[in-house]
N, C-alpha and C. Protein backbone atom coordinates (compact mmCIF):
# COMPACT_ATOMS: atom_id res chain seq x y z
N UNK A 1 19.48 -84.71 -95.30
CA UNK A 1 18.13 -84.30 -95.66
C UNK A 1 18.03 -84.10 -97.18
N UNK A 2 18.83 -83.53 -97.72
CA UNK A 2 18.96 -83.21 -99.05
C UNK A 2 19.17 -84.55 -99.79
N UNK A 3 19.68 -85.37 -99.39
CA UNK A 3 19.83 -86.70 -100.04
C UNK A 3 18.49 -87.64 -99.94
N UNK A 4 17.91 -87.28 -99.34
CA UNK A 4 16.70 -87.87 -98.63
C UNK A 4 15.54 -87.31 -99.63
N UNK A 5 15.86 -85.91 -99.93
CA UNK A 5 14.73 -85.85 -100.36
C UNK A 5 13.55 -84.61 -99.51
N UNK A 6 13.81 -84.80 -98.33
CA UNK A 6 12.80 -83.67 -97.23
C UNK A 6 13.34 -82.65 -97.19
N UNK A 7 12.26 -81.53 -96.79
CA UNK A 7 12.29 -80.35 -97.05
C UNK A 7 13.47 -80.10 -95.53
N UNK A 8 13.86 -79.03 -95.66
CA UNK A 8 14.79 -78.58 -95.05
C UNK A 8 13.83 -77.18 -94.23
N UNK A 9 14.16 -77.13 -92.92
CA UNK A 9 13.79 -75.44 -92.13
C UNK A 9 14.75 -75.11 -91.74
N UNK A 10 15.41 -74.35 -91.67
CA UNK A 10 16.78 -73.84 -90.90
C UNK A 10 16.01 -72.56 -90.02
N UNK A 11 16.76 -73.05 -88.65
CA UNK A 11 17.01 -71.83 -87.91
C UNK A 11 17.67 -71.33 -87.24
N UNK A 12 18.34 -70.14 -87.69
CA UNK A 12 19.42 -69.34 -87.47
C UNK A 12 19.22 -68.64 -85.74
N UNK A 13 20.11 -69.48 -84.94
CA UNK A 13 20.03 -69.28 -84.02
C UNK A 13 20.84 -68.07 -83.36
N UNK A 14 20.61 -67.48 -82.15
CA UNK A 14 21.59 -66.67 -81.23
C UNK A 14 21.24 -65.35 -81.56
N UNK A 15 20.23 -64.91 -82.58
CA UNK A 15 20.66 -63.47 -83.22
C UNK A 15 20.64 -62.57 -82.33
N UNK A 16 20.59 -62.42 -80.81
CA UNK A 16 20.37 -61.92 -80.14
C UNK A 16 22.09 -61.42 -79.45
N UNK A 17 22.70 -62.05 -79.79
CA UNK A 17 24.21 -61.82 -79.58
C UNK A 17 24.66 -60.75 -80.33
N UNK A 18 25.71 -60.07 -79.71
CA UNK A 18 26.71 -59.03 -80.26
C UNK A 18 27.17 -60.10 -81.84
N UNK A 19 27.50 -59.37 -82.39
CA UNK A 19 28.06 -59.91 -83.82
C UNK A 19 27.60 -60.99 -84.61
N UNK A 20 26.30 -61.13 -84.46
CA UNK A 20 25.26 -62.45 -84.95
C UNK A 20 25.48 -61.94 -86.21
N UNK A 21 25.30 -62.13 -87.39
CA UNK A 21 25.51 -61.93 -88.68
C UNK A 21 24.27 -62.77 -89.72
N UNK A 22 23.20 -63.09 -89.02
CA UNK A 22 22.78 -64.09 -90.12
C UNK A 22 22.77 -63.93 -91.65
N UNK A 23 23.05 -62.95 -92.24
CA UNK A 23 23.37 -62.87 -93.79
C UNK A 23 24.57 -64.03 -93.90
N UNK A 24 25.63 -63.45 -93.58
CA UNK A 24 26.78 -64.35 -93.32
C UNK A 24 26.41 -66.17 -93.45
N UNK A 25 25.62 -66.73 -92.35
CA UNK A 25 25.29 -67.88 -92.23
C UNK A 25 24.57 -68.26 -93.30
N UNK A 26 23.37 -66.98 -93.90
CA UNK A 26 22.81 -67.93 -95.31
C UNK A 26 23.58 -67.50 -96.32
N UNK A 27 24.26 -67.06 -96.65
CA UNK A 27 25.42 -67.38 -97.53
C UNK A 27 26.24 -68.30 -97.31
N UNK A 28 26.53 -68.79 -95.98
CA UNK A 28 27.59 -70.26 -96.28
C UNK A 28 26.20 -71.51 -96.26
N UNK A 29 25.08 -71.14 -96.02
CA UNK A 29 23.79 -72.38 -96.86
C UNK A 29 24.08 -72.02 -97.94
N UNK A 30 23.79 -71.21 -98.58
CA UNK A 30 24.11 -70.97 -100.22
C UNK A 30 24.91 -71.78 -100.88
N UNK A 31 26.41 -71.79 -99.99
CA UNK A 31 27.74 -72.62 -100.60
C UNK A 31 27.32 -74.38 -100.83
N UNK A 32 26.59 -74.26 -99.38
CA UNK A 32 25.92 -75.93 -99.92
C UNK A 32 25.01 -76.92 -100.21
N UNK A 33 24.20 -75.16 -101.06
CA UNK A 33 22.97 -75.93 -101.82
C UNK A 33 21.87 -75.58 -101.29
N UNK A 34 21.63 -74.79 -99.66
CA UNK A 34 20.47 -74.48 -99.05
C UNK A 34 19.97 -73.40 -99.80
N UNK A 35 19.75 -72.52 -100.99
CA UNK A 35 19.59 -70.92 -101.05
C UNK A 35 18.48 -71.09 -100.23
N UNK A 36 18.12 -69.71 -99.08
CA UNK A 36 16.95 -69.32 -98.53
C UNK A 36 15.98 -68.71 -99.65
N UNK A 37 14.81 -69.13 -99.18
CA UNK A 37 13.76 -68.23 -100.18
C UNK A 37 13.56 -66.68 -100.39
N UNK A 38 14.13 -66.36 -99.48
CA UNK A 38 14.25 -64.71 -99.13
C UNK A 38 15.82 -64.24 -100.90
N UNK A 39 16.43 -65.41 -101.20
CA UNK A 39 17.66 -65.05 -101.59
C UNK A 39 17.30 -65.92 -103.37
N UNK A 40 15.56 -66.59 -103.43
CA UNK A 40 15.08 -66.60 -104.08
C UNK A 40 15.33 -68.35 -104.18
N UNK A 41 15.75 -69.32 -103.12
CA UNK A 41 16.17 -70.38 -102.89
C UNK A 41 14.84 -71.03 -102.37
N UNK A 42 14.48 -71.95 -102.21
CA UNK A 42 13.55 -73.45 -101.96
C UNK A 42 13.64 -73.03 -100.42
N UNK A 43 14.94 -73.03 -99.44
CA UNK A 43 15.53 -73.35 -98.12
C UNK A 43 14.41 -72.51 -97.13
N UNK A 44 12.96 -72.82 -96.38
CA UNK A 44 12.83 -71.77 -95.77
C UNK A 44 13.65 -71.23 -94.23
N UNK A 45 13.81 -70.72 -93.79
CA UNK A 45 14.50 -69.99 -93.12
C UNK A 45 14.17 -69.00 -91.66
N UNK A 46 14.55 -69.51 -90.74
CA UNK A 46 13.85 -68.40 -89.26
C UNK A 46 14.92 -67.75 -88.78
N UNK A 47 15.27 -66.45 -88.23
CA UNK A 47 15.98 -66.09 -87.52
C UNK A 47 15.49 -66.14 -85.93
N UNK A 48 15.74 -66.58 -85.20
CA UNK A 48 15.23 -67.05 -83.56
C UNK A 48 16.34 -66.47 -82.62
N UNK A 49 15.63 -66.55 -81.30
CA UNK A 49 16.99 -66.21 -80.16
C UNK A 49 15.70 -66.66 -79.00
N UNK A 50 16.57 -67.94 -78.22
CA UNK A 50 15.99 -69.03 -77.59
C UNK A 50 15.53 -67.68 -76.31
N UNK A 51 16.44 -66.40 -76.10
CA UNK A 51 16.39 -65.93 -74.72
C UNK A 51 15.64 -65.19 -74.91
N UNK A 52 15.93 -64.28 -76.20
CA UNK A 52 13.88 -63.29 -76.08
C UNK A 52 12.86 -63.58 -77.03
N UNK A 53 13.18 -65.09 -77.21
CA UNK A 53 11.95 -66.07 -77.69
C UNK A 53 11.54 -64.93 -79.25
N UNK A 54 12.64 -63.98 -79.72
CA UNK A 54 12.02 -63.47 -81.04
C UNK A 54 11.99 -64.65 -82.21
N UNK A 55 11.35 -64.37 -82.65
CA UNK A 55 10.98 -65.65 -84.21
C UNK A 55 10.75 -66.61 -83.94
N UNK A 56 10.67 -67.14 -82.45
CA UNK A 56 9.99 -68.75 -82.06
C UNK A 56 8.40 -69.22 -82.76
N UNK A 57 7.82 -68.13 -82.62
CA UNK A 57 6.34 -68.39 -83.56
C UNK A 57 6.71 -68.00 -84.86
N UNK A 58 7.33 -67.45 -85.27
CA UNK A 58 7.72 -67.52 -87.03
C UNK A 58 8.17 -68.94 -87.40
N UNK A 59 9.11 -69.14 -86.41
CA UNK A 59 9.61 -70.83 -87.00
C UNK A 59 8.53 -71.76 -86.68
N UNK A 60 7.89 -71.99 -85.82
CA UNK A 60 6.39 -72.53 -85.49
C UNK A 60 5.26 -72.54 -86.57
N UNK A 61 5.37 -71.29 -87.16
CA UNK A 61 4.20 -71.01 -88.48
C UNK A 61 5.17 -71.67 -89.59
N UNK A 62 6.43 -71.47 -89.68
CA UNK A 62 6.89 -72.01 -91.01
C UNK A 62 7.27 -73.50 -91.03
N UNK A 63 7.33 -74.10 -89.64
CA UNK A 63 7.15 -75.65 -89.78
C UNK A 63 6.00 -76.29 -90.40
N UNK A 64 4.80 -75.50 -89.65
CA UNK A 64 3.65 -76.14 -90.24
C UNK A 64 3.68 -75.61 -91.59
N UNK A 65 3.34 -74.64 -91.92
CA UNK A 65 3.39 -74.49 -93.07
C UNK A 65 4.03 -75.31 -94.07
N UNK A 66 5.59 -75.84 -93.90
CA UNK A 66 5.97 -76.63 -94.93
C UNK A 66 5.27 -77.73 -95.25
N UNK A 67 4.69 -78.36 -93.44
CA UNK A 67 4.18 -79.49 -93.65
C UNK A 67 3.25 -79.51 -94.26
N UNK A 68 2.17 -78.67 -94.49
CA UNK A 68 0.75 -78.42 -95.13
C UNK A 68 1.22 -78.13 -96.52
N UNK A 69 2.26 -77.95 -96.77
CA UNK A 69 2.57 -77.56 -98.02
C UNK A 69 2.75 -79.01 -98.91
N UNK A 70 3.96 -79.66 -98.08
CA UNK A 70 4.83 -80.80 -98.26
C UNK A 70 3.61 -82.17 -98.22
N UNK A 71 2.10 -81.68 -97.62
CA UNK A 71 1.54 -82.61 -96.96
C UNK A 71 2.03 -83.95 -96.18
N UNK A 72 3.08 -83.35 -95.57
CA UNK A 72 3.19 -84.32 -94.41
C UNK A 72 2.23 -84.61 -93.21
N UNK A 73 2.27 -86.37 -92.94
CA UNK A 73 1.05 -86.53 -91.92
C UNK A 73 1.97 -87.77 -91.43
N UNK A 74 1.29 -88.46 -90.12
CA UNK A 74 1.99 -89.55 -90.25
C UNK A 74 0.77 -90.42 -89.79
N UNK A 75 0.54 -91.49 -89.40
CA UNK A 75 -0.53 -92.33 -89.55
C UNK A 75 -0.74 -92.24 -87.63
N UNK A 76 -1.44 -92.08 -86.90
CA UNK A 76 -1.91 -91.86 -85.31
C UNK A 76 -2.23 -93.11 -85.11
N UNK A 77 -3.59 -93.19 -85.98
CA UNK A 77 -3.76 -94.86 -85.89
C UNK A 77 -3.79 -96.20 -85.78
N UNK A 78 -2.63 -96.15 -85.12
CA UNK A 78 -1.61 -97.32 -85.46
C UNK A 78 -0.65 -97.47 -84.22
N UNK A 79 -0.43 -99.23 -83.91
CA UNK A 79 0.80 -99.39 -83.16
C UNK A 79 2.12 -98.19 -83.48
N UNK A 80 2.37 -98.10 -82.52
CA UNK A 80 3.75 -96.56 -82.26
C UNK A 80 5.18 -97.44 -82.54
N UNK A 81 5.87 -97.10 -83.57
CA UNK A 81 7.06 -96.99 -83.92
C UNK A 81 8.15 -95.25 -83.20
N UNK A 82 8.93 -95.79 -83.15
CA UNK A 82 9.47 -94.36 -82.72
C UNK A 82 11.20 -94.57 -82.32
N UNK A 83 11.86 -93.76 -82.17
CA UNK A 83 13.32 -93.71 -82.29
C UNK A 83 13.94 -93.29 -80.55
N UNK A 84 14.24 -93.59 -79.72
CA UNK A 84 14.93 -93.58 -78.68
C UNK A 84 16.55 -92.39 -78.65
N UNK A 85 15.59 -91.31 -78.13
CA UNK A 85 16.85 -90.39 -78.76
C UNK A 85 17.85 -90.28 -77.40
N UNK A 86 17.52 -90.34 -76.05
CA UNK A 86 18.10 -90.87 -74.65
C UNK A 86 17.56 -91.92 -74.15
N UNK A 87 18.45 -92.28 -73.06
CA UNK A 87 18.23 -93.39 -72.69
C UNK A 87 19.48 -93.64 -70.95
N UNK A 88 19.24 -94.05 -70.00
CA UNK A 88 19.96 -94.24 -69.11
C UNK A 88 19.29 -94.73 -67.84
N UNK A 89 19.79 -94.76 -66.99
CA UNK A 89 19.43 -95.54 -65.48
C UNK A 89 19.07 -95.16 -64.48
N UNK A 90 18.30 -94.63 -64.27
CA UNK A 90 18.10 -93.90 -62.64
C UNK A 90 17.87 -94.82 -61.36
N UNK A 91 18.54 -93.82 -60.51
CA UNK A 91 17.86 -94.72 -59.35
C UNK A 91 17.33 -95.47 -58.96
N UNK A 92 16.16 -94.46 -58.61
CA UNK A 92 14.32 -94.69 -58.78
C UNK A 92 13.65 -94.94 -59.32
N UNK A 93 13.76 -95.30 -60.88
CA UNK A 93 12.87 -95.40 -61.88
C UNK A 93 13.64 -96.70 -62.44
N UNK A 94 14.71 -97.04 -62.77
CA UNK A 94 15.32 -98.56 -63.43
C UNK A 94 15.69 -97.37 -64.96
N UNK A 95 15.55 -98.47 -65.65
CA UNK A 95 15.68 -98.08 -67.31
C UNK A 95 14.66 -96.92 -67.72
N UNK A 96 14.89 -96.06 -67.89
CA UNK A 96 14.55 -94.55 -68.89
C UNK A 96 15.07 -94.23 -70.29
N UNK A 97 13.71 -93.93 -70.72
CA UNK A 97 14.13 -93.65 -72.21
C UNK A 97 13.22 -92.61 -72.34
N UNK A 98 13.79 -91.96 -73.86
CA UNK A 98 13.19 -90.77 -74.21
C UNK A 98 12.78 -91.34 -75.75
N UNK A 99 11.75 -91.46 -75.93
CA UNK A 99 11.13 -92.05 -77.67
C UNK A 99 10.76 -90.66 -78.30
N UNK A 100 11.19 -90.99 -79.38
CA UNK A 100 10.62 -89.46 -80.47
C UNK A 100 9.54 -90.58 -81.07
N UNK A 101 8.53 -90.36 -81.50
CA UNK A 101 7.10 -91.15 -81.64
C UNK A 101 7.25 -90.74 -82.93
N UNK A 102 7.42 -92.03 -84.22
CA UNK A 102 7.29 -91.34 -85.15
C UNK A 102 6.10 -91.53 -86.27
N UNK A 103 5.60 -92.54 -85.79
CA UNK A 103 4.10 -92.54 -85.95
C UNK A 103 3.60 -93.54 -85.17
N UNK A 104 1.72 -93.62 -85.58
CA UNK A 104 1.44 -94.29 -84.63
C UNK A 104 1.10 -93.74 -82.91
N UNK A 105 0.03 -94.14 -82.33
CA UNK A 105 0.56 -93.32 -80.84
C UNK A 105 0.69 -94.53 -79.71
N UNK A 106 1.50 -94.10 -79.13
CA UNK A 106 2.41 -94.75 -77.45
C UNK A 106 1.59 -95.03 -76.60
N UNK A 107 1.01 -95.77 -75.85
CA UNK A 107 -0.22 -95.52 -74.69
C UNK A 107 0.76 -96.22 -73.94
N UNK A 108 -0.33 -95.70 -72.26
CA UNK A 108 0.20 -96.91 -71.18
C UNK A 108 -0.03 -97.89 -71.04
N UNK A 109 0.89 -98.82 -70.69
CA UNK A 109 0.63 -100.07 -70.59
C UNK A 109 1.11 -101.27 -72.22
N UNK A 110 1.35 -100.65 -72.75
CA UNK A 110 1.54 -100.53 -74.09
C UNK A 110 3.03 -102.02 -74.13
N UNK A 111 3.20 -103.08 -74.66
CA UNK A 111 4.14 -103.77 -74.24
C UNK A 111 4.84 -103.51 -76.06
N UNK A 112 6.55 -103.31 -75.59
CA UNK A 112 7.11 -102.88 -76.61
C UNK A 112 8.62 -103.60 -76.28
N UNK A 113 9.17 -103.36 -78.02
CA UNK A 113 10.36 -104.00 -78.36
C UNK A 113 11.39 -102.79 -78.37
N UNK A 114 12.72 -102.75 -78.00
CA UNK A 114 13.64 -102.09 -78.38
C UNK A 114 15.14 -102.34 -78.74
N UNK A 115 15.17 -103.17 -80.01
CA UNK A 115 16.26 -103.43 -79.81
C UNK A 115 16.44 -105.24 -79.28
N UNK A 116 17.28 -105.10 -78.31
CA UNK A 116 17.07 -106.12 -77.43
C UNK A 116 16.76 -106.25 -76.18
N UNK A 117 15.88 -105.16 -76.22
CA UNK A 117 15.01 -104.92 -74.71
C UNK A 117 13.63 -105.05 -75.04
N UNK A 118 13.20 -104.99 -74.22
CA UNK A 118 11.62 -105.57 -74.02
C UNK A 118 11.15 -104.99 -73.00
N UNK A 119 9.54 -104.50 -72.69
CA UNK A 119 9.21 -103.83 -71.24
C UNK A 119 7.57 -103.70 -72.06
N UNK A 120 6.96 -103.19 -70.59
CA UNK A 120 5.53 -102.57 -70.64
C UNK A 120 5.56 -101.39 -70.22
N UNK A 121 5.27 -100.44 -70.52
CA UNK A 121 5.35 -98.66 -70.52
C UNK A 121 4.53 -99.07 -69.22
N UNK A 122 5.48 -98.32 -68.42
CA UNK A 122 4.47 -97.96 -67.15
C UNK A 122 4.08 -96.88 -66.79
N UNK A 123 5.21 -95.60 -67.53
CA UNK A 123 4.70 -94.19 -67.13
C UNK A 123 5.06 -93.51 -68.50
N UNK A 124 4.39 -92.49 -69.03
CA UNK A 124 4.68 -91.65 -69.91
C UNK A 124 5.10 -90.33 -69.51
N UNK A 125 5.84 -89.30 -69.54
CA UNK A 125 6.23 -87.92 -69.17
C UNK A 125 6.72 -87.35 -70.30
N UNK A 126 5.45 -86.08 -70.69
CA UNK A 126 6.15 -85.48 -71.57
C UNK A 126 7.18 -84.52 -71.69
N UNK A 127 7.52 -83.58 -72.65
CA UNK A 127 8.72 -82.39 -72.37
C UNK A 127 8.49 -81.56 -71.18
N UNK A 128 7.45 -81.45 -70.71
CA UNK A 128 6.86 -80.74 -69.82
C UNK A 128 6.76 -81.32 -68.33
N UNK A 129 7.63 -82.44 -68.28
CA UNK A 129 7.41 -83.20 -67.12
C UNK A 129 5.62 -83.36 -66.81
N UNK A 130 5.01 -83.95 -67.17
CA UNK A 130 3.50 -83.92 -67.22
C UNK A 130 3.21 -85.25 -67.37
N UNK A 131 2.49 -85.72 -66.45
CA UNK A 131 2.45 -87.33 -66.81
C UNK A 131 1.24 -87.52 -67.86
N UNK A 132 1.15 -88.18 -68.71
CA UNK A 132 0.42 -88.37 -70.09
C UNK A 132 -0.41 -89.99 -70.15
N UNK A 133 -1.02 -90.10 -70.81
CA UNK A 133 -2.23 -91.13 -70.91
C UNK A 133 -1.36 -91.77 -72.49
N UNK A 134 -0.87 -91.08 -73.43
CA UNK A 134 -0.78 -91.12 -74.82
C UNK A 134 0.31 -90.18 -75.30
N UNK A 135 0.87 -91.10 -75.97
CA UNK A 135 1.87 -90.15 -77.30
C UNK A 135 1.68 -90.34 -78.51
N UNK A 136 1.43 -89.47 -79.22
CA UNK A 136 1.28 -89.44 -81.04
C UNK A 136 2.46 -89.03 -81.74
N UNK A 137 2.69 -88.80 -82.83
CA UNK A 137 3.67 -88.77 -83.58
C UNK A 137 4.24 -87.42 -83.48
N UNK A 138 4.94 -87.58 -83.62
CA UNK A 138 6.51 -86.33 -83.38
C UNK A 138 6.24 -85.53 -81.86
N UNK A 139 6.20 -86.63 -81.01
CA UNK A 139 5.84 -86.20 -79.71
C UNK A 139 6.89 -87.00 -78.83
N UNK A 140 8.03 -86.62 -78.04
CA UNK A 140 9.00 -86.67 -77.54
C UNK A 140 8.41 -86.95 -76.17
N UNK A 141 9.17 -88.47 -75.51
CA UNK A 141 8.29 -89.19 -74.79
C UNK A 141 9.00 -89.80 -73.85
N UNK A 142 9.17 -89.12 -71.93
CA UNK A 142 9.99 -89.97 -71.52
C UNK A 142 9.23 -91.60 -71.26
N UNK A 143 9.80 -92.63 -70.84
CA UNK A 143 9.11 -93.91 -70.63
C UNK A 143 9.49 -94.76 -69.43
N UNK A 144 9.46 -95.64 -69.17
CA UNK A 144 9.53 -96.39 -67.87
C UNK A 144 9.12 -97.51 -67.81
N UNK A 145 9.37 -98.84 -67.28
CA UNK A 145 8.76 -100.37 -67.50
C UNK A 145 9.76 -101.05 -68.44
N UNK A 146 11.17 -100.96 -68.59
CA UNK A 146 12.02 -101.22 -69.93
C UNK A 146 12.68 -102.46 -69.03
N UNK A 147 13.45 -103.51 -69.61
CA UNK A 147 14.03 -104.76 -69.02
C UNK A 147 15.03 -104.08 -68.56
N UNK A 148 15.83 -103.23 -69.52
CA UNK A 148 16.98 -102.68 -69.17
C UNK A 148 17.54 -101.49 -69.99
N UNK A 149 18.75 -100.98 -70.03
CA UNK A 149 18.77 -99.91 -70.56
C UNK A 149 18.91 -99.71 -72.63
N UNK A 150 18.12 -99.30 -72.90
CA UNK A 150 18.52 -99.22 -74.66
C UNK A 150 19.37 -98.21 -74.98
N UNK A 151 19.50 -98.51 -76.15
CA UNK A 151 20.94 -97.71 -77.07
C UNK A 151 20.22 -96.35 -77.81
N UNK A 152 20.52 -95.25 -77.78
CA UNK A 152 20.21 -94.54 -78.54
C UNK A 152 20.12 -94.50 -79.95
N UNK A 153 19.04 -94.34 -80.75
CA UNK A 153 18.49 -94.83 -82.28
C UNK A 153 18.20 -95.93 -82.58
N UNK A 154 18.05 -96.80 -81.37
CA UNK A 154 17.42 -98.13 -81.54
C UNK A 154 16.32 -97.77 -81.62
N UNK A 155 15.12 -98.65 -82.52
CA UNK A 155 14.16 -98.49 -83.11
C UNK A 155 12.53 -99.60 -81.73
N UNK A 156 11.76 -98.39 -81.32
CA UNK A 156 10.93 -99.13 -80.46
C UNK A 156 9.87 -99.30 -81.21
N UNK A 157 9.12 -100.60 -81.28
CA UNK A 157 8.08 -100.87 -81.55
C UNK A 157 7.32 -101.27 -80.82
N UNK A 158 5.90 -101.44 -80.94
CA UNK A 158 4.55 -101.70 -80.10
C UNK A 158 4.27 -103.61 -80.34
N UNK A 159 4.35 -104.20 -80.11
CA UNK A 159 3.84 -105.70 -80.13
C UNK A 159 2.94 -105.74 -79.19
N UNK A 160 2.13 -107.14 -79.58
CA UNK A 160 0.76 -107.00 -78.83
C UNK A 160 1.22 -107.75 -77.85
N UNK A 161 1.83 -108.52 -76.71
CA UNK A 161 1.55 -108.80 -75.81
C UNK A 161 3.40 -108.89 -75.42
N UNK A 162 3.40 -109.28 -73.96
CA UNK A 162 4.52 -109.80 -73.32
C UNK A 162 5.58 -111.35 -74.28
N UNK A 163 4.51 -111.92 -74.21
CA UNK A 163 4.68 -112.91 -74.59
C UNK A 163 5.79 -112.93 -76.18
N UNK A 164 4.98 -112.12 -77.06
CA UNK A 164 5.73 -111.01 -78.26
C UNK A 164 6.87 -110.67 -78.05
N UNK A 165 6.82 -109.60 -77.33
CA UNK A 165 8.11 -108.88 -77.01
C UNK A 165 9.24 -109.74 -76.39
N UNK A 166 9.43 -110.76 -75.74
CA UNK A 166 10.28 -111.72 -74.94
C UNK A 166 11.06 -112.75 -76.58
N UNK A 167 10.01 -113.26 -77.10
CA UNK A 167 9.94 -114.14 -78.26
C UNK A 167 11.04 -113.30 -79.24
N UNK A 168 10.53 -111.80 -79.76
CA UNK A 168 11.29 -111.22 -80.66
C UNK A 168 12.40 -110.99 -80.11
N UNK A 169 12.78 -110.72 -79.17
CA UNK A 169 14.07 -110.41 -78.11
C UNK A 169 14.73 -111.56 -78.32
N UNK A 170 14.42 -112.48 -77.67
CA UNK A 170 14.81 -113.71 -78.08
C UNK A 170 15.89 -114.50 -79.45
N UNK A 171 14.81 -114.42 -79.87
CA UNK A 171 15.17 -114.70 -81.93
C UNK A 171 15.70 -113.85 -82.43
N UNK A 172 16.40 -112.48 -82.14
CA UNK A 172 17.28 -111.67 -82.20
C UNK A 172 18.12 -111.72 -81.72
N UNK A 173 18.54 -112.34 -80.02
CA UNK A 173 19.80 -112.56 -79.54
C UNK A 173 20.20 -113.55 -80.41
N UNK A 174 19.68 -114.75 -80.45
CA UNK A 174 19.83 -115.88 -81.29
C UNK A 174 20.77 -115.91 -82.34
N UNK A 175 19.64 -114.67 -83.64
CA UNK A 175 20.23 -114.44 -84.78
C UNK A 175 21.60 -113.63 -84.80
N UNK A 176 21.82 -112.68 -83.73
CA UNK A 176 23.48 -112.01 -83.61
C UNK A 176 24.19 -112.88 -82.90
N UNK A 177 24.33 -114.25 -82.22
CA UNK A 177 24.54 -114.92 -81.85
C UNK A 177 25.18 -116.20 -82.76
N UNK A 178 24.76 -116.22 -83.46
CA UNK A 178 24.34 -116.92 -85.17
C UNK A 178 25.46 -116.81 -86.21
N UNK A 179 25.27 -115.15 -86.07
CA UNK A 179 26.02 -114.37 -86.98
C UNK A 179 27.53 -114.53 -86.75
N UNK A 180 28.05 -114.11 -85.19
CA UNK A 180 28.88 -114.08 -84.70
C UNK A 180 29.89 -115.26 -84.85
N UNK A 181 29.41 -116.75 -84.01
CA UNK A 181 29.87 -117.79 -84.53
C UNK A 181 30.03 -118.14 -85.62
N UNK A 182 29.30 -117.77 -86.77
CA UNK A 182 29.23 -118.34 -88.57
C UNK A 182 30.97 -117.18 -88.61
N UNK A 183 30.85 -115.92 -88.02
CA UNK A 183 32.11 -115.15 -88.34
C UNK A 183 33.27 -115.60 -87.80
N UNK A 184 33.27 -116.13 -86.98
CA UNK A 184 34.64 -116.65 -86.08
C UNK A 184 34.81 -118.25 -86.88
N UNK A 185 33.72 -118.86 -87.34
CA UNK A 185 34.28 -120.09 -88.04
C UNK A 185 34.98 -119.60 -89.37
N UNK A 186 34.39 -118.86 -89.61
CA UNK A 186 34.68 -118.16 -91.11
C UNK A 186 36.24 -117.66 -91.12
N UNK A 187 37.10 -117.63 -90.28
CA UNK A 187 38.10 -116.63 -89.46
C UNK A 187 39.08 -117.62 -89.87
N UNK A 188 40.01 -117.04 -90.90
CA UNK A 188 40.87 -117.53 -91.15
C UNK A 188 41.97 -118.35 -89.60
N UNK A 189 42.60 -119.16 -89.85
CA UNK A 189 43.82 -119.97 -88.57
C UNK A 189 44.85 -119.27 -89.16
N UNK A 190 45.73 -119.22 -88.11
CA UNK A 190 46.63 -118.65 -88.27
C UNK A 190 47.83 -119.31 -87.38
């Protein structure tokens, strides 16, 4: 993140435990560059505890906040790009994936690339198990309708038809296909 450039939120989890120390923890941020703002540092900073939900709306107000600060937005408008953070096989359902939407929004029916998979969204389910019409950006998205199973951080995109998505699939096996042989000719004898 720091190399990147984006703002950083840390949150100091567990404090709800015997011997939680968070001073301790933002002092070893300190060691690598995070100072918290409390310690007169850039880094903002939540203390949270997932079990009695203390500081969950502090870290909630200080996300947005950075973003309104940082003016971060991402474009809704637009064919859905997004990052595949699970992914696996069920039963009942075939190929499942989980898309983090990172801009752009997801609809049903929606025919998309992943990688070297290809499919038409047939169901959306959000974190909430809730079946959904639409996903917008930074909205975590299970999916359904996939050829087969994708790789985690493979990159999904929206193309406009079947026809698209098969074609780019395609000319991508091709091109690692391509690659592969040009490397094995390339391969020294021995």
């Amino acid at each position: 993140a720091k190399a990147a450039g984006v703002p950083v939120v840390v949150a100091i989890t567990k404090i709800d435990k015997d011997g939680a120390n968070p001073t301790r923890v933002k002092a070893e941020l300190a060691e690598i560059g995070l100072a918290v703002e409390e310690w007169g540092g850039s880094t903002v900073c939540a203390e949270v505890s997932a079990v009695t939900k203390k500081g969950i709306d502090d870290l909630l107000e200080l996300v947005l906040l950075v973003a309104d600060m940082q003016d971060l937005k991402a474009n809704a408008n637009r064919a859905a790009v997004g990052t595949i953070i699970e992914s696996r096989l069920d039963q009942n359902h075939g190929a499942l994936a989980t898309v983090l939407v990172h801009t752009g929004t997801l609809h049903m029916r929606d025919d998309v690339v992943i990688g070297d998979v290809f499919g038409k969204i047939r169901s959306l389910v959000n974190d909430r198990g809730e079946r959904i019409e639409s996903a917008g950006p930074s909205q975590p998205v299970q999916i359904t309708g996939l050829s087969k199973v994708p790789h985690v951080g493979d990159i999904l995109r929206v193309v406009a038809n079947k026809k698209d998505a098969r074609s780019l699939v395609q000319k991508s096996f091709r091109e690692q296909q391509s690659d592969l042989l040009s490397g094995i000719s390339q391969a020294p004898v021995k």
